[in-house]
C-alpha atoms as a PDB file:
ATOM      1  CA  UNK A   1       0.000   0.000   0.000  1.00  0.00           C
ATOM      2  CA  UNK A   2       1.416   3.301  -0.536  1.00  0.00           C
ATOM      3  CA  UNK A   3       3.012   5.624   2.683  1.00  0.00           C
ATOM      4  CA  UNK A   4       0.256   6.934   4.446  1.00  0.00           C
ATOM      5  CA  UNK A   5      -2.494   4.864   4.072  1.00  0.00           C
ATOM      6  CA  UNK A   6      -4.925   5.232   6.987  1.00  0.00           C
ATOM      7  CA  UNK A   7      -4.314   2.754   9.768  1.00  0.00           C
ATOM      8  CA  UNK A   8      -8.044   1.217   9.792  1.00  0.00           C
ATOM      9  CA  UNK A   9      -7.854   0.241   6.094  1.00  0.00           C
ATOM     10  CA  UNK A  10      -4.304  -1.425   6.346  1.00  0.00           C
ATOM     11  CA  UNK A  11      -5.640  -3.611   9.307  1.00  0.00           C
ATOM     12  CA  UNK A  12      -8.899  -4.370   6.761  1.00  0.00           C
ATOM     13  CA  UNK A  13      -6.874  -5.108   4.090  1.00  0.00           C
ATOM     14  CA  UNK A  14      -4.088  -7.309   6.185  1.00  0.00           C
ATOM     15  CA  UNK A  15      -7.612  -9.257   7.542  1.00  0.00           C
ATOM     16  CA  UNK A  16      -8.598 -10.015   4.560  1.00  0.00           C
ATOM     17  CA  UNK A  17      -5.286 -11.085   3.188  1.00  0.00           C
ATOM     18  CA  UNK A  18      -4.718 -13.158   6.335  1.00  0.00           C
ATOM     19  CA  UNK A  19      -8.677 -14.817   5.468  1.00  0.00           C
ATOM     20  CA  UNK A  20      -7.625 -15.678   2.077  1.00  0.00           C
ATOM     21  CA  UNK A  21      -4.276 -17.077   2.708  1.00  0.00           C
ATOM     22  CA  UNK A  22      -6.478 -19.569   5.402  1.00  0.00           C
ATOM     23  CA  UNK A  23      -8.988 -20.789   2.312  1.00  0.00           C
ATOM     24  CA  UNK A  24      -7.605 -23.956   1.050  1.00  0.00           C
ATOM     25  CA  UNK A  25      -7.505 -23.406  -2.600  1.00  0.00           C
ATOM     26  CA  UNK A  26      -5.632 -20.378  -2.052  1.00  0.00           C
ATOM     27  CA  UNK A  27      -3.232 -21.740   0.073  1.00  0.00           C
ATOM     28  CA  UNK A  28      -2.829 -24.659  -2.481  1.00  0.00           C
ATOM     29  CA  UNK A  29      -2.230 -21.962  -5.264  1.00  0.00           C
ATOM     30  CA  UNK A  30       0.017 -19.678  -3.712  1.00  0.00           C
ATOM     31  CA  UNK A  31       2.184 -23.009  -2.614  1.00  0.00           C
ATOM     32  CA  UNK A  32       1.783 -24.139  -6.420  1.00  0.00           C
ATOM     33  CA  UNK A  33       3.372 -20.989  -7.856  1.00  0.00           C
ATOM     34  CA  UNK A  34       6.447 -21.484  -5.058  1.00  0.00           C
ATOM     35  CA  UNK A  35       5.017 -19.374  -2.660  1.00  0.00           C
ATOM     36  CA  UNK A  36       5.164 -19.643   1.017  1.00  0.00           C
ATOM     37  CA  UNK A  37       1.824 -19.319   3.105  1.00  0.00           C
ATOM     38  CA  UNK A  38       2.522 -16.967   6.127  1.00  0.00           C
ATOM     39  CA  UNK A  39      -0.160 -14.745   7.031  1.00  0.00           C
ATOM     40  CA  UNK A  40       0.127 -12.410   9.841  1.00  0.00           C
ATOM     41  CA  UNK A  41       0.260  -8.588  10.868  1.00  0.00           C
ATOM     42  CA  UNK A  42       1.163  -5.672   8.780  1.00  0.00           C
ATOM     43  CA  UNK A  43       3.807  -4.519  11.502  1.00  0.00           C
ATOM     44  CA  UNK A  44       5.441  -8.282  10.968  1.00  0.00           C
ATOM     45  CA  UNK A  45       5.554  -7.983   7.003  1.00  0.00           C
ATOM     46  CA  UNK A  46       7.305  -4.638   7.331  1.00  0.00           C
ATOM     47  CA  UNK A  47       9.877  -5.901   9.389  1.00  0.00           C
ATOM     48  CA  UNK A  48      10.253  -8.685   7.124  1.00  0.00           C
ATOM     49  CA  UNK A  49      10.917  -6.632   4.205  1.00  0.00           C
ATOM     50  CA  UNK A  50      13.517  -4.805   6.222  1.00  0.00           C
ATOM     51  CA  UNK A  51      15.151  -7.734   7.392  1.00  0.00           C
ATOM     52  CA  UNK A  52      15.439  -9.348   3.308  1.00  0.00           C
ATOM     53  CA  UNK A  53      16.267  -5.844   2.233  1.00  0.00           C
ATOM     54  CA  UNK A  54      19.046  -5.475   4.061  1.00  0.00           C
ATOM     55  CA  UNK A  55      20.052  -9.146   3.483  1.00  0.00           C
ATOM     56  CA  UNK A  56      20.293  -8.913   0.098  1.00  0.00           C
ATOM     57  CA  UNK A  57      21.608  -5.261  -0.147  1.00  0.00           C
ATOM     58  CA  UNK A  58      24.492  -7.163   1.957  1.00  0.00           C
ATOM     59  CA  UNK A  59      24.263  -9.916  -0.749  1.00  0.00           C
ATOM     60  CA  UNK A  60      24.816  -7.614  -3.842  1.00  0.00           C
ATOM     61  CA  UNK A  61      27.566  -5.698  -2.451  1.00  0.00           C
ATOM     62  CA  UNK A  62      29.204  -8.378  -1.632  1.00  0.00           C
ATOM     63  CA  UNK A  63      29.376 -10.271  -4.772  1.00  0.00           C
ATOM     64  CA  UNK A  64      29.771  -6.838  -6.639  1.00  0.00           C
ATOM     65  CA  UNK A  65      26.992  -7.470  -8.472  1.00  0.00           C
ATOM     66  CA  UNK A  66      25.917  -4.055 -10.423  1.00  0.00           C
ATOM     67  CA  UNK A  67      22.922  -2.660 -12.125  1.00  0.00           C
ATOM     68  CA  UNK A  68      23.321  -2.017 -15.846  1.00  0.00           C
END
């Protein structure tokens, strides 16, 4: 969502994600496209991204890897 998106409709939206993920067939699918099934708050996903983010930033610079 973009930066400043009211509180009430991220926790709406991050409900209704977290109901999908727990249907069955979308479970199935999002494991069938190599997906992993998580769920969980908003606060947790952002902290997640921070924590890959700076992973792979690490990654990159590491192997010298550069854009073209």
């Amino acid at each position: 969502m973009p930066a400043g998106t009211p509180p009430a409709i991220v926790a709406r939206l991050n409900e209704a994600g977290n109901a999908a993920l727990k249907e069955p067939s979308i479970a199935a699918r999002v494991r069938a496209e190599g997906g992993v099934v998580l769920g969980g708050s908003s606060a947790a996903f952002t902290d997640k991204l921070h924590v890959d983010n700076s992973k792979w930033a690490r990654v990159i610079k590491e192997a010298g890897i550069e854009r073209e």
